[in-house]
C-alpha atoms as a PDB file:
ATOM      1  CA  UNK A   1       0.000   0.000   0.000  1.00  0.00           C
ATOM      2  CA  UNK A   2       1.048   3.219  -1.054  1.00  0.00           C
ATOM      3  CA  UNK A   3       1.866   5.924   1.751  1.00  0.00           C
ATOM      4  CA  UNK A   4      -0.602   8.508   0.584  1.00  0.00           C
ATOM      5  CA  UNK A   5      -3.415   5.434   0.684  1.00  0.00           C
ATOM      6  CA  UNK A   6      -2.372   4.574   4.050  1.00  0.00           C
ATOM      7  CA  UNK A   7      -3.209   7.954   5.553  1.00  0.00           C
ATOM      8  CA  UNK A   8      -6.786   9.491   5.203  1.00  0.00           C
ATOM      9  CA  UNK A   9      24.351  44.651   0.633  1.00  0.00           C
ATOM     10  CA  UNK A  10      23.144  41.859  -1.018  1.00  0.00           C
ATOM     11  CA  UNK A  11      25.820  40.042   0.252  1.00  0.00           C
ATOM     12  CA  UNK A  12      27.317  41.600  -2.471  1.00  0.00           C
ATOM     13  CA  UNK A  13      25.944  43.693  -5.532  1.00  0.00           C
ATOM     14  CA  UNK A  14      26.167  40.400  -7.312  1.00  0.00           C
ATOM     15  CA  UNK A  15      24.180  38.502  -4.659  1.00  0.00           C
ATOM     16  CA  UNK A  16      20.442  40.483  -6.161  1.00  0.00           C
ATOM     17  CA  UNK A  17      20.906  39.294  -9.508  1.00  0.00           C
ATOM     18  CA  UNK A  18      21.859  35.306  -8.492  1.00  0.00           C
ATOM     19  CA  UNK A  19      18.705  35.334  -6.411  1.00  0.00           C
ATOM     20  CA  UNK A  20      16.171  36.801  -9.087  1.00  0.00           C
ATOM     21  CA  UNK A  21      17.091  34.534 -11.617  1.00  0.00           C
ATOM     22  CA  UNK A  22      17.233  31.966  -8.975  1.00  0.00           C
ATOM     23  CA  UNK A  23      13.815  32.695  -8.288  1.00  0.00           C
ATOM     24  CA  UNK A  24      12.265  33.195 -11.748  1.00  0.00           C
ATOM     25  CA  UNK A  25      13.886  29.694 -12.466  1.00  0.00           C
ATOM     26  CA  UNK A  26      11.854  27.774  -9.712  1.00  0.00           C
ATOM     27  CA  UNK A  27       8.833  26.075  -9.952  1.00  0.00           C
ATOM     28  CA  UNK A  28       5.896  27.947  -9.025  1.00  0.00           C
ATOM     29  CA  UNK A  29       7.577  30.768  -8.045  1.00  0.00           C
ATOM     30  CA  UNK A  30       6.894  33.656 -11.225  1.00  0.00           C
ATOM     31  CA  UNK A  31       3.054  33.195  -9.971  1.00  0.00           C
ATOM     32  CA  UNK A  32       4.015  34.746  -6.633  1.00  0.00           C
ATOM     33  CA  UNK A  33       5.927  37.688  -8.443  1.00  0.00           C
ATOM     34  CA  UNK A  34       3.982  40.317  -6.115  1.00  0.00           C
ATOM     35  CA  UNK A  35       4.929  38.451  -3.046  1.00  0.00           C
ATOM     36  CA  UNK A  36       8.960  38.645  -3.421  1.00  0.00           C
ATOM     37  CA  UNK A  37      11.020  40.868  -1.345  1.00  0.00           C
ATOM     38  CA  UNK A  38      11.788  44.386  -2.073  1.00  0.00           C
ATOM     39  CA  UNK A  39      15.279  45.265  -2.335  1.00  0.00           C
ATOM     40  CA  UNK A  40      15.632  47.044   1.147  1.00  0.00           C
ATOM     41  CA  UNK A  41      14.132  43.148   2.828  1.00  0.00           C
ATOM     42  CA  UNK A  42      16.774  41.659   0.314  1.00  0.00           C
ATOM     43  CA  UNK A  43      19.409  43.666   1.804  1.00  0.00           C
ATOM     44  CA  UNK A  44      18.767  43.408   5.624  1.00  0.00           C
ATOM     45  CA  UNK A  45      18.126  39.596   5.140  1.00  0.00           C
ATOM     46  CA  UNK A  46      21.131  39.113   3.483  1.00  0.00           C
ATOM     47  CA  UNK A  47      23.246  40.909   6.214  1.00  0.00           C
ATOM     48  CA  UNK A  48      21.267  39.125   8.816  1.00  0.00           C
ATOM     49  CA  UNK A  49      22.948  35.435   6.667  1.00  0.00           C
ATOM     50  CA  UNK A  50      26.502  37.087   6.369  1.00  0.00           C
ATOM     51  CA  UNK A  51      26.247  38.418  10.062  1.00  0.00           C
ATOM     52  CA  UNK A  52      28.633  37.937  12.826  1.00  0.00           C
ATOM     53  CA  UNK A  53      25.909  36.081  15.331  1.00  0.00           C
ATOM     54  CA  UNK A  54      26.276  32.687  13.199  1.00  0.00           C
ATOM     55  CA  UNK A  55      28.577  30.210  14.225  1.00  0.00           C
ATOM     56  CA  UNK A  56      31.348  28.671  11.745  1.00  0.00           C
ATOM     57  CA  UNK A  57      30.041  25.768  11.245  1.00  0.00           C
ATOM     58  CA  UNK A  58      26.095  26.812  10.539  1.00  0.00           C
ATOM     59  CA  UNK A  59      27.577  29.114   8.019  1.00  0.00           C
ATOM     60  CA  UNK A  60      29.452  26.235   6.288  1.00  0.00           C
ATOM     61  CA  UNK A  61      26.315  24.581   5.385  1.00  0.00           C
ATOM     62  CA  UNK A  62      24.592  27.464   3.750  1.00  0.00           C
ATOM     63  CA  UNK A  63      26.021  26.641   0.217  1.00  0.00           C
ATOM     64  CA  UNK A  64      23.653  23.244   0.592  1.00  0.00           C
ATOM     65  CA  UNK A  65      20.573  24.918   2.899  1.00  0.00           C
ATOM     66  CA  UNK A  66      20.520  28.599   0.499  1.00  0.00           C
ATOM     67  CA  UNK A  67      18.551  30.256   3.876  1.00  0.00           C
ATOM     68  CA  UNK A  68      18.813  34.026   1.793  1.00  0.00           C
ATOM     69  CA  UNK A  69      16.899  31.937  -1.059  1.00  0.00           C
ATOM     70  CA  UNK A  70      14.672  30.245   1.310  1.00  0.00           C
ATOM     71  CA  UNK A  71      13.602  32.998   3.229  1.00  0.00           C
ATOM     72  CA  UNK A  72      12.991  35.145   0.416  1.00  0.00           C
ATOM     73  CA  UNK A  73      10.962  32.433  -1.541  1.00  0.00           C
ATOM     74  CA  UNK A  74       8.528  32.483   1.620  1.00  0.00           C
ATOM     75  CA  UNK A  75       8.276  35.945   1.449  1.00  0.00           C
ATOM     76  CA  UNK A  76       9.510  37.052   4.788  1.00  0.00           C
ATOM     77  CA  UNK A  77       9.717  40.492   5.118  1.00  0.00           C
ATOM     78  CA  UNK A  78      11.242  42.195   8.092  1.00  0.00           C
ATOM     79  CA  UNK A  79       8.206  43.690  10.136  1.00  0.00           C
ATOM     80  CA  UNK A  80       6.695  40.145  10.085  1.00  0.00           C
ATOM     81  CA  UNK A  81       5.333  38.116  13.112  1.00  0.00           C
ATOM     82  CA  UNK A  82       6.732  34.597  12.651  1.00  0.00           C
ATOM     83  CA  UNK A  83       6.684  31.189  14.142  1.00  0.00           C
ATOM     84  CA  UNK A  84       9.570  28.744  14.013  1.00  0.00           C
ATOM     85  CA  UNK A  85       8.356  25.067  14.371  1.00  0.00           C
ATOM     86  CA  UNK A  86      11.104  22.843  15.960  1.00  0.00           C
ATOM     87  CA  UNK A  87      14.143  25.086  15.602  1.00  0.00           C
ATOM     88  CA  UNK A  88      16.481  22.401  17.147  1.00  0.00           C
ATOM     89  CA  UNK A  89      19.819  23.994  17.381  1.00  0.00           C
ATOM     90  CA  UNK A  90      19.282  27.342  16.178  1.00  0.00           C
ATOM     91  CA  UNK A  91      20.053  26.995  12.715  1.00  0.00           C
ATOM     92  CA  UNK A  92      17.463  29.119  11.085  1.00  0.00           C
ATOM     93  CA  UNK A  93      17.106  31.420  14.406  1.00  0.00           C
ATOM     94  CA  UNK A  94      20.171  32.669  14.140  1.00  0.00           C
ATOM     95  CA  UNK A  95      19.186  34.554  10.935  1.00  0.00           C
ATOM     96  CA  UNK A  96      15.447  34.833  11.771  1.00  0.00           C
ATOM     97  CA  UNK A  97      16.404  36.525  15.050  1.00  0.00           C
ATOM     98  CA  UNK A  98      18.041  39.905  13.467  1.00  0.00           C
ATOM     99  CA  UNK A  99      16.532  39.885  10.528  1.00  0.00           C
ATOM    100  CA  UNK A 100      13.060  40.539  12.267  1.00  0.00           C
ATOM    101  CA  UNK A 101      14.660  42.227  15.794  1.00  0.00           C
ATOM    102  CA  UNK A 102      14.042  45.551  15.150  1.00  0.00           C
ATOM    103  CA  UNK A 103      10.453  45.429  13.549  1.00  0.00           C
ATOM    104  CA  UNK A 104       9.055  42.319  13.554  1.00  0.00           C
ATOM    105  CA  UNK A 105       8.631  39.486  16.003  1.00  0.00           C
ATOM    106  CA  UNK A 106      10.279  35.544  15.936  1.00  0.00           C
ATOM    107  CA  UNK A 107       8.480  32.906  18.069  1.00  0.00           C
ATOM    108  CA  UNK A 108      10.434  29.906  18.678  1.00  0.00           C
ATOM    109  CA  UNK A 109       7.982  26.558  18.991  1.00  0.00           C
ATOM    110  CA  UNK A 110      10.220  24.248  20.872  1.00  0.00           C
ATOM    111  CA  UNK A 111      10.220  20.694  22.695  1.00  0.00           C
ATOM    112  CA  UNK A 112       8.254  20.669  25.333  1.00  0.00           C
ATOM    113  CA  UNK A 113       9.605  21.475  28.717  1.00  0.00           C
ATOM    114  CA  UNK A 114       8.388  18.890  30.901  1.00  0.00           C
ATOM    115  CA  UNK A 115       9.291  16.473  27.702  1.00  0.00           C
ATOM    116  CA  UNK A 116      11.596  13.359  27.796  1.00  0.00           C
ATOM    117  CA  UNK A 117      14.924  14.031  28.839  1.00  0.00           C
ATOM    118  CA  UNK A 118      16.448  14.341  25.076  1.00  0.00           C
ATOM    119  CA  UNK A 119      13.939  16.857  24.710  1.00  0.00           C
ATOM    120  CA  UNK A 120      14.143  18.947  27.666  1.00  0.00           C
ATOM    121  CA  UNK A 121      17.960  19.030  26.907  1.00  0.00           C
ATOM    122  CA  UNK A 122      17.610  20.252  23.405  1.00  0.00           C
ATOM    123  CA  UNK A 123      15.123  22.677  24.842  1.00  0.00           C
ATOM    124  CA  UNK A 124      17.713  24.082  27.308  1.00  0.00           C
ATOM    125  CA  UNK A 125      20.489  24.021  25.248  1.00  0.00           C
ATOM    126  CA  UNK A 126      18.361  26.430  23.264  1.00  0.00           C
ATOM    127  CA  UNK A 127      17.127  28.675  25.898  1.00  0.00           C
ATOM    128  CA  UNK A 128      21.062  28.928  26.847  1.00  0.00           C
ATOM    129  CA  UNK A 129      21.820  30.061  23.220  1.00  0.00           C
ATOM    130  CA  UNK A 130      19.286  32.717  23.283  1.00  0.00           C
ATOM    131  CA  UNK A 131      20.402  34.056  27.216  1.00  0.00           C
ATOM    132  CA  UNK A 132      24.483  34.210  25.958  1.00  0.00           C
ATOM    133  CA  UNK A 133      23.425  36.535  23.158  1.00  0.00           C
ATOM    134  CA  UNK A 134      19.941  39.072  24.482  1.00  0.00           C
ATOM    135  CA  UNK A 135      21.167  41.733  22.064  1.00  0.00           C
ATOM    136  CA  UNK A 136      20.747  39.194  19.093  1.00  0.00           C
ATOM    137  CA  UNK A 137      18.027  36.862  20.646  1.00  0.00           C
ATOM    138  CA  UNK A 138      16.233  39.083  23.476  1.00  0.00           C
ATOM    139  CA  UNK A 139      13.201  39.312  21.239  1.00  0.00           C
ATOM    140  CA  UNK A 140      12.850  35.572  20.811  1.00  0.00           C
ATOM    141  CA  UNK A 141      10.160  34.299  22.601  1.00  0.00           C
ATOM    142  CA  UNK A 142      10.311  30.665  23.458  1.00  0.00           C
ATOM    143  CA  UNK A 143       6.997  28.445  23.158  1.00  0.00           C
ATOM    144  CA  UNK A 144       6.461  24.992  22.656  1.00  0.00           C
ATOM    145  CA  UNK A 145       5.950  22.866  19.891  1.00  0.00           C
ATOM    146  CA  UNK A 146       2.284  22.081  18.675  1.00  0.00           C
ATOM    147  CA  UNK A 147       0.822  18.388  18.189  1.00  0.00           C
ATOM    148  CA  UNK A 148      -2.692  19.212  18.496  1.00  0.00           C
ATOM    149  CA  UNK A 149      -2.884  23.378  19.364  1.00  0.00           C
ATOM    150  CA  UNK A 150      -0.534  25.968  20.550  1.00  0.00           C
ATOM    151  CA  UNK A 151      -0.484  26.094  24.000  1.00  0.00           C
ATOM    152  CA  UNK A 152       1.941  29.076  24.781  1.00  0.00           C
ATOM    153  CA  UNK A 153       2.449  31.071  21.663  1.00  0.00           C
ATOM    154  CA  UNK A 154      -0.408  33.523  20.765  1.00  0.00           C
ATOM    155  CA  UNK A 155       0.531  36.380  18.550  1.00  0.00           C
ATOM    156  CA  UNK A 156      -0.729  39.265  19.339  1.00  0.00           C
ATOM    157  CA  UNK A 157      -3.212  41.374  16.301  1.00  0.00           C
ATOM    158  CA  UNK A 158      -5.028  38.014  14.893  1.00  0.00           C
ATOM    159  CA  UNK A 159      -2.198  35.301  14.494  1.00  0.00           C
ATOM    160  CA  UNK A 160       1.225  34.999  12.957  1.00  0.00           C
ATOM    161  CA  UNK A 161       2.137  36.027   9.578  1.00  0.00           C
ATOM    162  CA  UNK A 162       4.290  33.243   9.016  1.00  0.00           C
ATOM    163  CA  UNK A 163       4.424  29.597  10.098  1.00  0.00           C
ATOM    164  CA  UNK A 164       7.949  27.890   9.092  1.00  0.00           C
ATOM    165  CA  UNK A 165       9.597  24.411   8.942  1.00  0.00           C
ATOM    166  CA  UNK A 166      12.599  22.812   7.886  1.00  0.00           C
ATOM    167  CA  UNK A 167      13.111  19.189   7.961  1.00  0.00           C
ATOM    168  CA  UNK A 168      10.462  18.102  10.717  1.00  0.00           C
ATOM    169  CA  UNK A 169       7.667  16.485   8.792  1.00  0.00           C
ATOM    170  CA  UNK A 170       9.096  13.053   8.526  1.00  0.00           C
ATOM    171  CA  UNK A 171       9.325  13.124  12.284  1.00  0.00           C
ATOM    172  CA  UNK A 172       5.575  13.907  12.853  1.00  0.00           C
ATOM    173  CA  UNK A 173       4.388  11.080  10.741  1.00  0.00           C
ATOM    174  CA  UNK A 174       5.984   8.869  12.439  1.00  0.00           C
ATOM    175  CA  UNK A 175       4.754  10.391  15.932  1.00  0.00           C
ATOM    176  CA  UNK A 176       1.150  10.657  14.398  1.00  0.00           C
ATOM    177  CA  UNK A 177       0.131  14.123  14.700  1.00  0.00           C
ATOM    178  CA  UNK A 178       0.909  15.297  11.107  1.00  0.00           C
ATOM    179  CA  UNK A 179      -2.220  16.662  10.533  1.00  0.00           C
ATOM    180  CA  UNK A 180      -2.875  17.824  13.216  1.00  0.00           C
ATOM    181  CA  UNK A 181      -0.264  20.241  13.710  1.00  0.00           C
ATOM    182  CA  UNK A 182      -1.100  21.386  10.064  1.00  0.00           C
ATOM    183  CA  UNK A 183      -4.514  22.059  11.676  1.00  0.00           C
ATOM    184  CA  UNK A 184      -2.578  23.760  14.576  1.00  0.00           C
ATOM    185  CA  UNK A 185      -0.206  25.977  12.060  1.00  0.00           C
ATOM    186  CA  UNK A 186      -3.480  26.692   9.965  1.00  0.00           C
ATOM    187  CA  UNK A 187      -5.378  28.233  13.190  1.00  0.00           C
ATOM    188  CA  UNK A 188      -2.319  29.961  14.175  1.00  0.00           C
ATOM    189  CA  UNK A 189      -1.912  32.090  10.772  1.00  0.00           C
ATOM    190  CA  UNK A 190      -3.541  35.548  10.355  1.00  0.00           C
ATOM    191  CA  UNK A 191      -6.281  34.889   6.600  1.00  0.00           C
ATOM    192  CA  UNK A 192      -3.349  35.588   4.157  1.00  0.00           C
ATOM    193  CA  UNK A 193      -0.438  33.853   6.726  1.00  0.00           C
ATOM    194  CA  UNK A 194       2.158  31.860   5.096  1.00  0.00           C
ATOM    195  CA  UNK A 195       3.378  28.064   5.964  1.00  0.00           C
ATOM    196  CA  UNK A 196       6.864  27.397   4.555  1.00  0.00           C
ATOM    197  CA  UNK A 197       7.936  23.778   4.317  1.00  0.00           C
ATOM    198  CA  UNK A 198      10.960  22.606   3.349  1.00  0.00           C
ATOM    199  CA  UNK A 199      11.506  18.438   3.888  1.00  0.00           C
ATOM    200  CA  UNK A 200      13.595  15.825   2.591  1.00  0.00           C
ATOM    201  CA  UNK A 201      12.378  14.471  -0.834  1.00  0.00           C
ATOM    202  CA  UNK A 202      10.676  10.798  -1.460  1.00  0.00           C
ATOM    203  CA  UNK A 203       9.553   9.916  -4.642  1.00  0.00           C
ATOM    204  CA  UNK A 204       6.034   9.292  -5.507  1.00  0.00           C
ATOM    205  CA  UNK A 205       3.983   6.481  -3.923  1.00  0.00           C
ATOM    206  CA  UNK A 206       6.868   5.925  -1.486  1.00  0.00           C
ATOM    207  CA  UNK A 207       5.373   3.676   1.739  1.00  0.00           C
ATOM    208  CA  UNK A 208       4.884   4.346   5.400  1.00  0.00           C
ATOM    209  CA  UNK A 209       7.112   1.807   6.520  1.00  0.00           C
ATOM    210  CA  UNK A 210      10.262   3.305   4.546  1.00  0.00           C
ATOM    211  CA  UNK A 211       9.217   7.456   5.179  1.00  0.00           C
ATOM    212  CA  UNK A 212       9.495   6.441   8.570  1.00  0.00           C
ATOM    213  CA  UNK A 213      12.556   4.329   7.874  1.00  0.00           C
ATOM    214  CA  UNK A 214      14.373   6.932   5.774  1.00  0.00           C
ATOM    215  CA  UNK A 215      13.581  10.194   6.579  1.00  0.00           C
ATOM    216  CA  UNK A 216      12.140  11.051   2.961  1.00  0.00           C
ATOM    217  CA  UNK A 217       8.677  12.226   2.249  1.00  0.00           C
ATOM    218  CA  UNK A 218       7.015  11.933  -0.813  1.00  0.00           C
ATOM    219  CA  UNK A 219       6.475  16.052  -1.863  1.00  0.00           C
ATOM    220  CA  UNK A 220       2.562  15.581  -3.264  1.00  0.00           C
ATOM    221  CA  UNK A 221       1.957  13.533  -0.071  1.00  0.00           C
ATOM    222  CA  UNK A 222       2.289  16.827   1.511  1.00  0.00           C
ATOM    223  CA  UNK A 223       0.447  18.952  -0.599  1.00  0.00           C
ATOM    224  CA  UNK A 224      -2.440  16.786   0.091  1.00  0.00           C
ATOM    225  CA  UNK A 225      -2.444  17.263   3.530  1.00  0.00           C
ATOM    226  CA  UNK A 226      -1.887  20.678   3.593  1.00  0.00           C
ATOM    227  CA  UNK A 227      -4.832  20.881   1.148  1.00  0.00           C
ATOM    228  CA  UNK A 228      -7.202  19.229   3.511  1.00  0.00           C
ATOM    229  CA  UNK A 229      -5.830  21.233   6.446  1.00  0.00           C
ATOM    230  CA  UNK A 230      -7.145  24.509   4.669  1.00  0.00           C
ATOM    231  CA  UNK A 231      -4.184  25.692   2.839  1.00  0.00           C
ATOM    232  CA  UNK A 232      -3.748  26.667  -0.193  1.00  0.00           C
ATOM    233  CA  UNK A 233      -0.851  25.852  -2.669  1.00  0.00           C
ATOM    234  CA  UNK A 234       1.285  28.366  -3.588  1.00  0.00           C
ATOM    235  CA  UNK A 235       4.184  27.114  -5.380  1.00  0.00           C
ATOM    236  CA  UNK A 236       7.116  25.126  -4.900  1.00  0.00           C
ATOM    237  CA  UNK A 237      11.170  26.162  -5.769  1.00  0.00           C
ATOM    238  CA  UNK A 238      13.646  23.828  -6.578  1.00  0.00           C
ATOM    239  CA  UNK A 239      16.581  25.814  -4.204  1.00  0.00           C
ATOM    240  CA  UNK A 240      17.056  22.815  -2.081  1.00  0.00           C
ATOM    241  CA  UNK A 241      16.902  20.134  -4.601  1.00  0.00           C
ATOM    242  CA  UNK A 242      20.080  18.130  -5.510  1.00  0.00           C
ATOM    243  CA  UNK A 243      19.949  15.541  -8.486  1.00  0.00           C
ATOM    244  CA  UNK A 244      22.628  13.626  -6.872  1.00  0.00           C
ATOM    245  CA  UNK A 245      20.665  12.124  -4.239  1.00  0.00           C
ATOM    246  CA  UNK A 246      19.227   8.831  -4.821  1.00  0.00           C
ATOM    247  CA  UNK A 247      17.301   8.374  -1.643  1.00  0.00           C
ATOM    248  CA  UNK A 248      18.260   4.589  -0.855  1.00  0.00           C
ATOM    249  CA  UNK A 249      21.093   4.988   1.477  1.00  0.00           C
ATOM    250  CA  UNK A 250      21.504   2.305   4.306  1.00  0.00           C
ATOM    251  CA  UNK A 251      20.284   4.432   6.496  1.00  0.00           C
ATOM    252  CA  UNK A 252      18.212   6.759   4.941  1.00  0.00           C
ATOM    253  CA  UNK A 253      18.480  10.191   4.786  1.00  0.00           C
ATOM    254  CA  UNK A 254      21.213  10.218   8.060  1.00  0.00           C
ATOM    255  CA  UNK A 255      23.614   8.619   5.619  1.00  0.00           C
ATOM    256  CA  UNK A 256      24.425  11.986   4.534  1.00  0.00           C
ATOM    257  CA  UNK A 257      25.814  15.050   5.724  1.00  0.00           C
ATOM    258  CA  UNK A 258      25.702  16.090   8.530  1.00  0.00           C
ATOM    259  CA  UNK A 259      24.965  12.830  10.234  1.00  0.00           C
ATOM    260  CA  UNK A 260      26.873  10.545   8.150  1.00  0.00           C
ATOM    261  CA  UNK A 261      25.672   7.482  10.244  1.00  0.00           C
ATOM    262  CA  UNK A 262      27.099   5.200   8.773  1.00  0.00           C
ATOM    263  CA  UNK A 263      30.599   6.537  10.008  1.00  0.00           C
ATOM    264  CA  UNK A 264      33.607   6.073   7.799  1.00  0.00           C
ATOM    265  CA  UNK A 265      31.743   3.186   5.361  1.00  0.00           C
ATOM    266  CA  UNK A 266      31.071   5.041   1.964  1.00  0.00           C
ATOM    267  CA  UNK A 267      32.127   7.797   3.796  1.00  0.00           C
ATOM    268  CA  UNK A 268      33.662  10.024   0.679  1.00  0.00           C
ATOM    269  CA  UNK A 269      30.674   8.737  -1.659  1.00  0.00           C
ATOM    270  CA  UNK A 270      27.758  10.756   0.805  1.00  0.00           C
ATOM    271  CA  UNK A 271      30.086  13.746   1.372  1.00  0.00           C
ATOM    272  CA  UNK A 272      29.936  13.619  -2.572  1.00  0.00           C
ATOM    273  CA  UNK A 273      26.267  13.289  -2.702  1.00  0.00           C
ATOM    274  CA  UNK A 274      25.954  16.581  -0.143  1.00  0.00           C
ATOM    275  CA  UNK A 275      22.330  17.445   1.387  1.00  0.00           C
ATOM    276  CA  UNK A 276      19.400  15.985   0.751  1.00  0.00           C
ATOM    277  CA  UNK A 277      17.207  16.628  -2.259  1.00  0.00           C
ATOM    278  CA  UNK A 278      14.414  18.950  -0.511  1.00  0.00           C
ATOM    279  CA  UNK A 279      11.167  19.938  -1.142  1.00  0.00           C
ATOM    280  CA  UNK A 280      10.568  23.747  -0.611  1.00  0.00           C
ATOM    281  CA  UNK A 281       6.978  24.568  -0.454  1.00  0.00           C
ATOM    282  CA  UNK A 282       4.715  27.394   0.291  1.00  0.00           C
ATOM    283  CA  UNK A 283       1.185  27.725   1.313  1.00  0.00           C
ATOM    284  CA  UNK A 284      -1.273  30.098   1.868  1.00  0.00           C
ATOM    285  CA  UNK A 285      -4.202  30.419   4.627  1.00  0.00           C
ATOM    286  CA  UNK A 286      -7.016  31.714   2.557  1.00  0.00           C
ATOM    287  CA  UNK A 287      -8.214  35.142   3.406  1.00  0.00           C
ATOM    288  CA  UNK A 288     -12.049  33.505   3.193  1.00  0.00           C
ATOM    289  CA  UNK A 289     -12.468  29.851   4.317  1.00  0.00           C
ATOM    290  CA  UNK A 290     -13.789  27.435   1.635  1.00  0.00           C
ATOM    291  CA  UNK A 291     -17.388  26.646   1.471  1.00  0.00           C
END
């Protein structure tokens, strides 16, 4: 059975022009023209990626996570009120945080604290990131992660602007609450709000058994379910893919970097292979609920 059966500055001057033909390349993306950033939002988020509050080895990886390309293909703009689903280490916070310190406002949805132990030390080791650095991160306020409904994190003036998440769906289905923390990000959103998704890449038709097992999720799999959440599609981009990946590593999608389970076997042929291929998504909460 089939998995969807189974479940009912511009960094520099050069830096504008790579990103709008970037962005008139992707998939989906020319019908969201009016959404893209403005060249002032450009600027400040790319001096919020090249900035001097990300660590070494985050910045290492951006050549196979493009955040300035991300970001800007989900339309975040610098006054907005966004939510940060699962933000583990502080990967994406640690450009979200000054990019919207000054005029908007970053919610981080974390483990929960009374979680299990693994989860209550991610959560701290978070919190501790945030307290070493309150002129970057003294804005961040730090919520817990949805599975049904946000418990702590209530935007003020009708919801959030944007939801976002980066590699956490394949986790969910295999906890069960999928859709149901679509139906969380949905009731979160101002009418309008944006959900950004970007997951590791199954092909078509993949199964339960091996999304859970690998870590890939098929990318129209999750279109449905945003669909029957409420959203609406509203293009994909093909930043985050890479061709190279063929998706049937021993195991899975921890084969390659940055895990590289597997240790020093086939070592140099994952470091070869990079990232995942990634879906990168965007959805809209309509501004009038469907009939």
């Amino acid at each position: 059975m089939t998995f969807p059966a189974l479940l009912p500055s511009l960094r520099r001057s050069s830096a504008s022009l790579a990103l709008l033909s970037l962005l008139c390349a992707t998939g989906g993306v020319q019908a969201q023209a009016r959404d893209a950033l403005p060249p002032k939002a450009t600027a400040a988020l790319a001096a919020a990626v090249d900035g001097p509050q990300r660590s070494p080895a985050n910045r290492a990886r951006d050549e196979a996570r493009h955040p300035l390309e991300t970001l800007a293909f989900f339309g975040i703009r610098p006054n907005a009120t966004v939510i940060e689903i699962a933000p583990g280490g502080g990967w994406y916070t640690e450009i979200l945080a000054p990019y919207l310190h000054d005029h908007g406002h970053l919610y981080a949805a974390h483990e929960p604290a009374d979680g299990t132990p693994g989860q209550q030390r991610a959560r701290t080791a978070f919190r501790d990131k945030l307290a070493r650095d309150p002129k970057v991160y003294g804005r961040v306020v730090l919520g817990t992660m949805p599975t049904s409904a946000f418990t702590d994190i209530r935007p003020p003036g009708g919801g959030a602007d944007a939801v976002l998440t980066f590699r956490n769906i394949h986790n969910w289905i295999e906890d069960g609450h999928f859709d149901e923390s679509l139906r969380a990000f949905y009731d979160v959103l101002k009418p309008g709000g944006v959900l950004g998704v970007e997951e590791h890449r199954a092909p078509a038709g993949t199964s339960l058994a091996r999304v859970i097992a690998s870590g890939y999720v098929p990318q129209d799999f999750v279109i449905e379910r945003a669909k029957a959440a409420g959203f609406a599609f509203a293009g994909s981009s093909e930043v985050n893919a890479n061709p190279r990946d063929t998706k049937d590593h021993a195991n899975g999608v921890w084969s390659l970097p940055p895990t590289l389970r597997g240790g020093e076997v086939d070592r140099a042929k994952y470091q070869a292979i990079g990232e995942s291929d990634r879906m990168t998504l965007r959805f809209v909460k309509p501004l009038r609920p469907a009939r």
